[in-house]
C-alpha atoms as a PDB file:
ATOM      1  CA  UNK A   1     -27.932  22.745   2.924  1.00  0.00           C
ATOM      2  CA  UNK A   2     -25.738  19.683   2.393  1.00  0.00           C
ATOM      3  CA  UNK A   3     -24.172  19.012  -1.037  1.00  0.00           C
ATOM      4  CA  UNK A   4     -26.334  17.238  -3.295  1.00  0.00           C
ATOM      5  CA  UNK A   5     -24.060  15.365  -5.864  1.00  0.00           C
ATOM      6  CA  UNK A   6     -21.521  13.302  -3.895  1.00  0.00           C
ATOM      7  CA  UNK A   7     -19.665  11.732  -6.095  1.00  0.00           C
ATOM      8  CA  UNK A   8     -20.353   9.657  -9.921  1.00  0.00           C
ATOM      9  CA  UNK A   9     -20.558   5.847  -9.302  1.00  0.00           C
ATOM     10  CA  UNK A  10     -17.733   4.525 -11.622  1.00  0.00           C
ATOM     11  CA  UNK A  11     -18.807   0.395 -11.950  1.00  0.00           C
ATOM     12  CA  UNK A  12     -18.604  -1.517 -14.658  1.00  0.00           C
ATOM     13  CA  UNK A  13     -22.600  -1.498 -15.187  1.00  0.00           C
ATOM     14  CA  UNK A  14     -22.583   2.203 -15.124  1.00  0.00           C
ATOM     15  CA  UNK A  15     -19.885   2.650 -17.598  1.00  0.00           C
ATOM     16  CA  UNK A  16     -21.558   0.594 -20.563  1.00  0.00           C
ATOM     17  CA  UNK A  17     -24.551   2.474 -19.310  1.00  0.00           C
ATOM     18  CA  UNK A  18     -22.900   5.506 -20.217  1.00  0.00           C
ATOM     19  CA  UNK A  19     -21.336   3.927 -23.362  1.00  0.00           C
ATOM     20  CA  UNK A  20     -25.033   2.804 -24.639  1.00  0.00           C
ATOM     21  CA  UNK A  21     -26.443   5.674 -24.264  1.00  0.00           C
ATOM     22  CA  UNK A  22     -25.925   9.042 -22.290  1.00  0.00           C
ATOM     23  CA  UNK A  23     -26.990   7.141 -18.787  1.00  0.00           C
ATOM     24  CA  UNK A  24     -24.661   8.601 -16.014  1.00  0.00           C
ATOM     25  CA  UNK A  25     -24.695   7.474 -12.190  1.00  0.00           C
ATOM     26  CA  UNK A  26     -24.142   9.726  -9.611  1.00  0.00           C
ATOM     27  CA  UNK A  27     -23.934   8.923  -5.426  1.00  0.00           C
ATOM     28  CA  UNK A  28     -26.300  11.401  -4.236  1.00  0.00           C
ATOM     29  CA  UNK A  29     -27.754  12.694  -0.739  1.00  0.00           C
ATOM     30  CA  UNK A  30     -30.070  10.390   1.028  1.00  0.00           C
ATOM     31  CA  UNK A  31     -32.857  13.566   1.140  1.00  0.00           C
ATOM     32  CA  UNK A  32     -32.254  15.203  -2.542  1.00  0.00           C
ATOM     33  CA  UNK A  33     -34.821  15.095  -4.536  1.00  0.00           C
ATOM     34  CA  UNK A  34     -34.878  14.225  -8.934  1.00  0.00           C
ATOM     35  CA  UNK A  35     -35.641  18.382  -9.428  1.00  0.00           C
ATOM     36  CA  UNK A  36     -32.738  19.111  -6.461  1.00  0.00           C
ATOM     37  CA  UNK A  37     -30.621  16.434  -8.530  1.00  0.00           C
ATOM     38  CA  UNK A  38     -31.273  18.114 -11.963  1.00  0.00           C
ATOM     39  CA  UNK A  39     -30.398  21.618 -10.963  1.00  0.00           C
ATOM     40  CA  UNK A  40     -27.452  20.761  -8.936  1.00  0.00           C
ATOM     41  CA  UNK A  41     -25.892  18.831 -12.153  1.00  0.00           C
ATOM     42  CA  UNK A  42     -26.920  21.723 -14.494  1.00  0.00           C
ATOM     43  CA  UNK A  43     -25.217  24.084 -12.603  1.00  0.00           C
ATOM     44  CA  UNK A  44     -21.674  21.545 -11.773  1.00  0.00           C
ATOM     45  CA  UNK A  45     -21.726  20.825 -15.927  1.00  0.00           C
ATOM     46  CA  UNK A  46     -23.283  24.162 -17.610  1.00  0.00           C
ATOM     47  CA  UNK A  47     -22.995  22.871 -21.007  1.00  0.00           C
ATOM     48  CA  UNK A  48     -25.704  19.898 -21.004  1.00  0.00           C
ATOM     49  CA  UNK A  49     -29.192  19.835 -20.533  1.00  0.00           C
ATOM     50  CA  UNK A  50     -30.452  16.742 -18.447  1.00  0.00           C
ATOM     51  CA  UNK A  51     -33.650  14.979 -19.412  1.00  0.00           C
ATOM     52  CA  UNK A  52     -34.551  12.668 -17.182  1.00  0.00           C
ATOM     53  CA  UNK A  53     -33.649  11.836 -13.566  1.00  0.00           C
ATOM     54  CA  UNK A  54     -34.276   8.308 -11.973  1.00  0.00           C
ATOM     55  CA  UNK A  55     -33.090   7.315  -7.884  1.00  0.00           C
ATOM     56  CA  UNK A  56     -32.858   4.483  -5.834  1.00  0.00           C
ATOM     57  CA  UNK A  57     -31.642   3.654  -2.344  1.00  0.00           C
ATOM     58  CA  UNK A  58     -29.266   0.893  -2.108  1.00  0.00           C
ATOM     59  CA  UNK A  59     -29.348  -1.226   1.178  1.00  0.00           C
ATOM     60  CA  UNK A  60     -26.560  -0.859   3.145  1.00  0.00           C
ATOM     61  CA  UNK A  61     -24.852  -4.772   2.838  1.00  0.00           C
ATOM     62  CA  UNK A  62     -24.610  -6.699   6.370  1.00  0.00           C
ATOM     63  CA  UNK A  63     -20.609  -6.834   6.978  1.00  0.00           C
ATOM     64  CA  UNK A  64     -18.486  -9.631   9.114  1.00  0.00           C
ATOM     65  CA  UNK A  65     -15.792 -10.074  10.665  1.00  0.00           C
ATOM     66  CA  UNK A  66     -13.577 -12.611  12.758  1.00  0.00           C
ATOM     67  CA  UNK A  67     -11.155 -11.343  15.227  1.00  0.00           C
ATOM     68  CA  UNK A  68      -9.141 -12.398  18.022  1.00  0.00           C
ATOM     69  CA  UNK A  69     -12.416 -11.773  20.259  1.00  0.00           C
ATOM     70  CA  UNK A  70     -15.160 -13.082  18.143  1.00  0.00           C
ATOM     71  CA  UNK A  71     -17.012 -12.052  15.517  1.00  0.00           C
ATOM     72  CA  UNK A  72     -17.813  -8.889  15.452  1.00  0.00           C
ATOM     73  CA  UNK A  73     -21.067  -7.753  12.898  1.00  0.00           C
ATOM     74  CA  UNK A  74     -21.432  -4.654  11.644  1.00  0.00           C
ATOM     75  CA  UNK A  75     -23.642  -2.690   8.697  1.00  0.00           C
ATOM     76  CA  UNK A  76     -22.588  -0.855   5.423  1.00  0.00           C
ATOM     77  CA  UNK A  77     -24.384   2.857   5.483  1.00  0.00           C
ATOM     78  CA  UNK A  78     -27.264   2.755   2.810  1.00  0.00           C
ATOM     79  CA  UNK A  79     -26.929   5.136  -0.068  1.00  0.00           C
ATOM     80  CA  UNK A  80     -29.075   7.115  -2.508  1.00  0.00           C
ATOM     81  CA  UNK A  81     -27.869   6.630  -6.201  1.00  0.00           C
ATOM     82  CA  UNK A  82     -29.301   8.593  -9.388  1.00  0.00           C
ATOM     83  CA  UNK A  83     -29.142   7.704 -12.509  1.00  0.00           C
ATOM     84  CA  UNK A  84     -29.042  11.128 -14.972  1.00  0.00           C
ATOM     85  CA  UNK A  85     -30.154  10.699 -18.835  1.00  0.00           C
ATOM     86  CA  UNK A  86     -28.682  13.668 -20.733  1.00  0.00           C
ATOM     87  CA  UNK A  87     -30.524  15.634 -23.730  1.00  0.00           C
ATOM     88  CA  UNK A  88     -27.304  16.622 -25.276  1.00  0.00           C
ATOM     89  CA  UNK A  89     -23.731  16.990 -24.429  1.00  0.00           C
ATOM     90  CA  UNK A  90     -21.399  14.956 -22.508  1.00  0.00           C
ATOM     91  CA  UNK A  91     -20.092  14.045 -19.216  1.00  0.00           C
ATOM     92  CA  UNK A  92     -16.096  13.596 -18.975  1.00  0.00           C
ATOM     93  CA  UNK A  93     -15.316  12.081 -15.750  1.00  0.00           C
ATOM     94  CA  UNK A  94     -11.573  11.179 -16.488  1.00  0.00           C
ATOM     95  CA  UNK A  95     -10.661  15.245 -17.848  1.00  0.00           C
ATOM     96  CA  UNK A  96      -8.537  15.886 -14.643  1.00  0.00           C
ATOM     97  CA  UNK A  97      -7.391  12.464 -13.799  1.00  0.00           C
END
């Protein structure tokens, strides 16, 4: 079973979401599911309660490049993200930096 939460998404957007009101972006896998999502951050963060789960899938972005030989295209790897909204508690992301 892969792991579910990759890692939190730490963008400006997501940080006044968190600042506004207990919104907290996480980088998820592609085939978890919002109940997969929920347990797996209950269990990482045992002292909150989640209350409501919302995903996404972000595009992967088209990606160029000039080189000696040409141009060479490519494509970014598309991504599920989840946004988590917490009952109670908090979420301290910068604790072991």
């Amino acid at each position: 079973m892969p792991e579910i939460l990759i890692a939190p998404v730490l963008t400006e957007k997501s940080t006044r979401l968190i600042d506004e009101g207990r919104h907290y972006t996480f980088r998820v896998a592609k085939t978890a599911n919002k109940l997969e999502i929920r347990k797996a951050i209950e269990e990482r963060y045992p002292d909150i309660s989640v209350k409501e789960v919302r995903t996404m899938v972000v595009r992967g972005k088209r990606r160029r490049q000039a080189t000696k030989r040409g141009l060479v295209q490519g494509r970014q790897a598309g991504w599920k993200k989840a946004i988590v909204t917490l009952a109670d508690g908090e979420i301290d992301f910068y604790e072991s930096v």
